[in-house]
Every structure is written in C-alpha cells, then in structure tokens.
N, C-alpha and C. Protein backbone atom coordinates (compact mmCIF):
# COMPACT_ATOMS: atom_id res chain seq x y z
N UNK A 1 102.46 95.93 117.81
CA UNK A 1 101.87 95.27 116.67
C UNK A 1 101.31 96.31 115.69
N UNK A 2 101.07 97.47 116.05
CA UNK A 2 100.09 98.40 115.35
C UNK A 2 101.33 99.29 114.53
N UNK A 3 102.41 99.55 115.33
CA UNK A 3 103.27 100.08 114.12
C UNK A 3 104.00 98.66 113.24
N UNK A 4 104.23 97.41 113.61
CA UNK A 4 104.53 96.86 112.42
C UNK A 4 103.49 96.39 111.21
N UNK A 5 102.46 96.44 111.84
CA UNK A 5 101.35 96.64 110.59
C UNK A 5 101.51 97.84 110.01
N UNK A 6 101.53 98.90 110.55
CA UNK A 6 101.45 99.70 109.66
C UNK A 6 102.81 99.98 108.74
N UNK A 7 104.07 99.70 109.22
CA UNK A 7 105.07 99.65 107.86
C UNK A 7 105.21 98.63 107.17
N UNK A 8 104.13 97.75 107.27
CA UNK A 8 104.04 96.37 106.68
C UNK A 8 103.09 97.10 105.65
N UNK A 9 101.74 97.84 105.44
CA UNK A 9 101.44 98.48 104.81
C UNK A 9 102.07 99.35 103.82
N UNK A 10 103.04 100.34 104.41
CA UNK A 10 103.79 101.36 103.47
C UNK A 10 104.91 100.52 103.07
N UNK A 11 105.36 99.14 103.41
CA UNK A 11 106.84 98.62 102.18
C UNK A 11 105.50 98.26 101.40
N UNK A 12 104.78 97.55 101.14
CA UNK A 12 103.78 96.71 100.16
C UNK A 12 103.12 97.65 99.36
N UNK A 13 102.83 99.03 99.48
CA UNK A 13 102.21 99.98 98.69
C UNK A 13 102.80 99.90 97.63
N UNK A 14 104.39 100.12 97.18
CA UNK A 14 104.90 100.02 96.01
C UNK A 14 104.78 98.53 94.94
N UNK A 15 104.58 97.92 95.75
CA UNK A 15 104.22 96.46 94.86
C UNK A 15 103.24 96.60 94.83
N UNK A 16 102.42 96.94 95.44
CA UNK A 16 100.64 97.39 94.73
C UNK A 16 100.44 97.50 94.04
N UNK A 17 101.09 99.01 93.89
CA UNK A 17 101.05 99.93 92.71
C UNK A 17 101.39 99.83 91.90
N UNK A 18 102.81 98.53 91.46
CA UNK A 18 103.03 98.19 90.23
C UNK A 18 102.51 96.88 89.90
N UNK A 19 101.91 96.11 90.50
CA UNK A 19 100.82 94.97 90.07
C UNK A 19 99.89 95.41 89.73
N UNK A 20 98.99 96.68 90.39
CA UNK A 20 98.02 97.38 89.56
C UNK A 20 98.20 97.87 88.30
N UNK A 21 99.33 98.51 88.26
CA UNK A 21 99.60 99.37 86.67
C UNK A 21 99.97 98.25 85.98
N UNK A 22 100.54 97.03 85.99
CA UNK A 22 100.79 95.86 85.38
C UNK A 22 99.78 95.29 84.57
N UNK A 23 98.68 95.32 85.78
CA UNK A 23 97.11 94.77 85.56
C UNK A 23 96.38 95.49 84.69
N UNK A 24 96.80 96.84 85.00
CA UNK A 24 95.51 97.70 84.20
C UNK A 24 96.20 98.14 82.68
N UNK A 25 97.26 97.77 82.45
CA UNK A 25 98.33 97.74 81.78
C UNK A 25 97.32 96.71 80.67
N UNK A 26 97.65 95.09 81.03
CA UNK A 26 96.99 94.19 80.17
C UNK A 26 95.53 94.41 79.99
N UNK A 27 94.58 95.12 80.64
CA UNK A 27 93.60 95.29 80.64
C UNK A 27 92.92 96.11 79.61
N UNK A 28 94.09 97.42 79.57
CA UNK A 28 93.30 98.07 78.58
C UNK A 28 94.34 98.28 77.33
N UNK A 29 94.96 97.52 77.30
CA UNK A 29 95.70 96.55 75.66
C UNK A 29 95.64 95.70 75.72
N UNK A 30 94.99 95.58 74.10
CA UNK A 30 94.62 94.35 73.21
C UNK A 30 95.70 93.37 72.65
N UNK A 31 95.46 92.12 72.13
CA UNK A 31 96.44 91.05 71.81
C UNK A 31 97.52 92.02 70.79
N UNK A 32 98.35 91.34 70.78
CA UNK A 32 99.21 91.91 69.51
C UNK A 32 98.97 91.63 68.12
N UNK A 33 98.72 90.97 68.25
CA UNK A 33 97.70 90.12 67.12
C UNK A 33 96.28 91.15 66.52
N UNK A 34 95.51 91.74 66.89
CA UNK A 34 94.50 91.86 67.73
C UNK A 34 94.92 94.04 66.68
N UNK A 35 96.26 94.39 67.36
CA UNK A 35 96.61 95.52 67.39
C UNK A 35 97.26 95.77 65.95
N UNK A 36 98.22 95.09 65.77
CA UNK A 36 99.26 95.14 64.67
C UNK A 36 98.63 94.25 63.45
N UNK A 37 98.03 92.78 63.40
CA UNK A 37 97.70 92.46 62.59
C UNK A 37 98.81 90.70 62.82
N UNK A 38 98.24 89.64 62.15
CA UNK A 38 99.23 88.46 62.32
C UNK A 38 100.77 88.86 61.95
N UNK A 39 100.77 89.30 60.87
CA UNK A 39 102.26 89.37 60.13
C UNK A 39 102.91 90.27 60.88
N UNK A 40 102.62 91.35 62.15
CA UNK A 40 103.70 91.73 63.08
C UNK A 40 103.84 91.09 64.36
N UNK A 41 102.30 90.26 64.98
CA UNK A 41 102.53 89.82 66.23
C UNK A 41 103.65 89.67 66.67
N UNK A 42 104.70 88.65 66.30
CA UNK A 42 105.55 88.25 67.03
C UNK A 42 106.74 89.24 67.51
N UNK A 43 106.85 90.57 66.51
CA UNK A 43 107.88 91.71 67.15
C UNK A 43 106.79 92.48 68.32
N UNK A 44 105.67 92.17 68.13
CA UNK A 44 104.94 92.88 69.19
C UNK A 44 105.22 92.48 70.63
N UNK A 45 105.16 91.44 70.25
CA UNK A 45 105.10 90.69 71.46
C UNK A 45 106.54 91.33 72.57
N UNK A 46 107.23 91.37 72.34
CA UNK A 46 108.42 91.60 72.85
C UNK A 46 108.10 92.94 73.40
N UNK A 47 108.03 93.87 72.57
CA UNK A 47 107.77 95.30 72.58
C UNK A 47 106.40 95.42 74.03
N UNK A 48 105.06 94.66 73.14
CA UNK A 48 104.18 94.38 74.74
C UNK A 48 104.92 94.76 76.00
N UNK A 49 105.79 93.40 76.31
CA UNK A 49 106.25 93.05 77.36
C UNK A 49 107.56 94.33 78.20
N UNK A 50 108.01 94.99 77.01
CA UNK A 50 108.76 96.13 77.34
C UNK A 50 107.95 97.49 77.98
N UNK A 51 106.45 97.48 77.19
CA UNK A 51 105.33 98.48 78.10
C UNK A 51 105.07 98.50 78.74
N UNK A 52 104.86 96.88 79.23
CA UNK A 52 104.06 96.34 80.72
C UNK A 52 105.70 96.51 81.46
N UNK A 53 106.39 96.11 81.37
CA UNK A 53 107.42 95.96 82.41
C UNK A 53 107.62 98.08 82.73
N UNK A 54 107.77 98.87 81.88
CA UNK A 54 107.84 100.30 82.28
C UNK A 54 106.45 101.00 82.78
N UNK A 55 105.44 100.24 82.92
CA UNK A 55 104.36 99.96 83.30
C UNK A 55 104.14 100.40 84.92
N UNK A 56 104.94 98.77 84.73
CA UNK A 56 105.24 98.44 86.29
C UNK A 56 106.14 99.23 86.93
N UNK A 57 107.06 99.42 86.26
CA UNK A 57 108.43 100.14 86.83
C UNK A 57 107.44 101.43 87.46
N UNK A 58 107.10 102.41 86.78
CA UNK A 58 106.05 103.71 86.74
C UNK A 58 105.26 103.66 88.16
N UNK A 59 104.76 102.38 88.09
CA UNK A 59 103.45 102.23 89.21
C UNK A 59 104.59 101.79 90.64
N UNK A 60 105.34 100.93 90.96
CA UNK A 60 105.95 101.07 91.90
C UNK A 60 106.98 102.65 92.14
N UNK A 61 107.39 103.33 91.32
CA UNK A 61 108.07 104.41 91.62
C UNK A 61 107.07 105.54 92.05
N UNK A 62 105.61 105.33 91.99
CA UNK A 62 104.61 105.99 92.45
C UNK A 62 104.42 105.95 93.93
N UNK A 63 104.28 104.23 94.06
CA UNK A 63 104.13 103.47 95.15
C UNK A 63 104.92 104.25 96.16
N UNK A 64 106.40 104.42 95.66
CA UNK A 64 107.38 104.43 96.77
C UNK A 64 107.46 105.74 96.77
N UNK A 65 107.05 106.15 96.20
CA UNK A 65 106.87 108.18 96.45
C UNK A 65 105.41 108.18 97.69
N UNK A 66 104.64 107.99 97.05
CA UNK A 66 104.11 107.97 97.75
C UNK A 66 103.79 107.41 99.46
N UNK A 67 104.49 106.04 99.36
CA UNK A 67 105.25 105.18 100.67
C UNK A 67 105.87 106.48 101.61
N UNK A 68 106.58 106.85 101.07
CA UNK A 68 107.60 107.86 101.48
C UNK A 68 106.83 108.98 102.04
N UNK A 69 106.36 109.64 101.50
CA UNK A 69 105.72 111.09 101.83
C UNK A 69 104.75 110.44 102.77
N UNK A 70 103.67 109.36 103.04
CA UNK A 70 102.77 109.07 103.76
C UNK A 70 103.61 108.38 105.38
N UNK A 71 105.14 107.97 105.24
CA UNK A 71 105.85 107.29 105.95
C UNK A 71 106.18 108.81 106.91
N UNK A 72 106.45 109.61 106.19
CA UNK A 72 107.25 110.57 107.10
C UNK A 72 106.28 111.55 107.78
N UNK A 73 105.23 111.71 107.10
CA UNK A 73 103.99 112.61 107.55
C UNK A 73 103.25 112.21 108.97
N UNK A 74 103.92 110.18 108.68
CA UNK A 74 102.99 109.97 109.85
C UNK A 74 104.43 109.44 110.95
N UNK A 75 105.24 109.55 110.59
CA UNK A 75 106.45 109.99 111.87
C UNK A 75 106.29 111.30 112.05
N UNK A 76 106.30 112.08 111.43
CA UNK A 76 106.37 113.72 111.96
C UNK A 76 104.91 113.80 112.92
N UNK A 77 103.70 113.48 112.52
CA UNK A 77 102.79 114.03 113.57
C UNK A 77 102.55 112.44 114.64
N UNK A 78 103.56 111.46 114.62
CA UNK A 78 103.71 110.71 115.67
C UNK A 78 104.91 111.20 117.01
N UNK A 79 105.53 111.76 116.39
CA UNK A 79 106.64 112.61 117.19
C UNK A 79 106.39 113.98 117.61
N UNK A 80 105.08 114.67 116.94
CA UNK A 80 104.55 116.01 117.39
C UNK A 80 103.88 115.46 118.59
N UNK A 81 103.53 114.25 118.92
CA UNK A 81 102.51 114.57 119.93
C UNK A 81 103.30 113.91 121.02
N UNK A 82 104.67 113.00 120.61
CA UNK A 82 105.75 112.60 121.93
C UNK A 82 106.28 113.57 122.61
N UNK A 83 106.48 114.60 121.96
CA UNK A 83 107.66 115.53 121.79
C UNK A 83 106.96 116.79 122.78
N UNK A 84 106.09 116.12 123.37
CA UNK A 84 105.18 117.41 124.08
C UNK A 84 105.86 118.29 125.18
N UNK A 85 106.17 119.65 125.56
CA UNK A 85 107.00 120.07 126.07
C UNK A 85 106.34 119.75 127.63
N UNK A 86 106.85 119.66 128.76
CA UNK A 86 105.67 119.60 130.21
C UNK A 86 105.21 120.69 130.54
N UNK A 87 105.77 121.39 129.89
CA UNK A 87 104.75 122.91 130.52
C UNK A 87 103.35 123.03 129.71
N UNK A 88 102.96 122.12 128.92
CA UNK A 88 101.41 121.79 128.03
C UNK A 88 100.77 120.99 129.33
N UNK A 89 101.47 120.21 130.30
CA UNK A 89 100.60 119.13 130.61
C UNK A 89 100.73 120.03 132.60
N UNK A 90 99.65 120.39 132.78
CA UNK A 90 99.18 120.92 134.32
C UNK A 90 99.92 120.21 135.31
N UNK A 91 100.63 121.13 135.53
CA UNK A 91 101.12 120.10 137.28
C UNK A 91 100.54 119.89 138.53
N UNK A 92 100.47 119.08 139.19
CA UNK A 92 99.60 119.03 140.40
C UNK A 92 100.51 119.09 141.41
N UNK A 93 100.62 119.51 142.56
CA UNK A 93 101.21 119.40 143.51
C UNK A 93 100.35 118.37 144.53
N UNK A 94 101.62 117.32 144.89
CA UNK A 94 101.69 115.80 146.01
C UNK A 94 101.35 116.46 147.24
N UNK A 95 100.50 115.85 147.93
CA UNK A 95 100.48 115.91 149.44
C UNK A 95 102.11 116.17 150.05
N UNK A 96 102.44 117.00 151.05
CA UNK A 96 103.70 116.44 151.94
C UNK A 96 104.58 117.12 150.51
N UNK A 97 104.46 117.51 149.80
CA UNK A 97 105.55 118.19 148.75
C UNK A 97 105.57 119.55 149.15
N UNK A 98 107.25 120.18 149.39
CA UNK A 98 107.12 121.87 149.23
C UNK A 98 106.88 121.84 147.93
N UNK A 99 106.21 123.50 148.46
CA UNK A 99 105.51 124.18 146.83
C UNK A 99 106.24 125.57 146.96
C-alpha cells in the first residue's frame, strides 16, 4: 500500500502543478476588460485563455520534471539498501554446522 501511495503521489504532482500555475495564473491577472480597456476585451479574451493554457502547459512540464527526478532518486536509494552485498550483514554460525 505504501508504494502505491506513493506513485499515486508522483503521477498527480504534474496536475498539481499545472492547476496551481492555472490558478495563480487567474489570480494575478486582471479582467480583460479591466487590462486593455472595453473596446479590446473581446480579442483579449482569447489571447487570456492562450496564457493560462501555456500557463498550465509550463506548470505540469515542471510537475513531471520534477515527478521524475524525485521518482528515480527514490528508486535508486530504495534499491541501495536491497541491493546489500552479505558480506555487510555478520554471519552467525548454527549449532551442529561445520565451520
């Protein structure tokens, strides 16, 4: 359960990240109206929607860079510690065993 949570975490980071930049996108731009004045709103509008969408695009291609580099960092030191050679781990010798 604990590793499918956790790549349930790293696929969803990239949609995060572009619902955030989406969000913070409309947040810190004003109406078109607002920016341009009435008599351009309506070419704004379009144009808006072309910022926010490369916005988004931006913030998920972050996401998945980042997905990525945090995905493999934590296979590489999940497999450093499988990968243990037996001569790290003390042997004991069994009752009734030649030594």
């Amino acid at each position: 359960m604990k590793i499918f949570i956790r790549n349930l975490v790293l696929c969803a980071l990239p949609l995060l990240f572009a619902m955030g930049a989406g969000y913070g996108f409309t947040r810190i731009q004003g109406s078109c109206g607002a920016m341009v004045g009435a008599l351009f709103a309506a070419k704004c509008a379009g144009r808006q929607r072309q910022y926010q969408a490369r916005f988004q695009l931006a913030g998920a291609g972050f996401g998945m860079v980042l997905a990525a580099t945090l995905g493999t960092w934590l296979e590489h030191r999940r497999r450093r510690v499988v990968e243990r050679t037996p001569s790290d781990v003390p042997r004991t010798t069994l009752e009734g065993e030649p030594s």
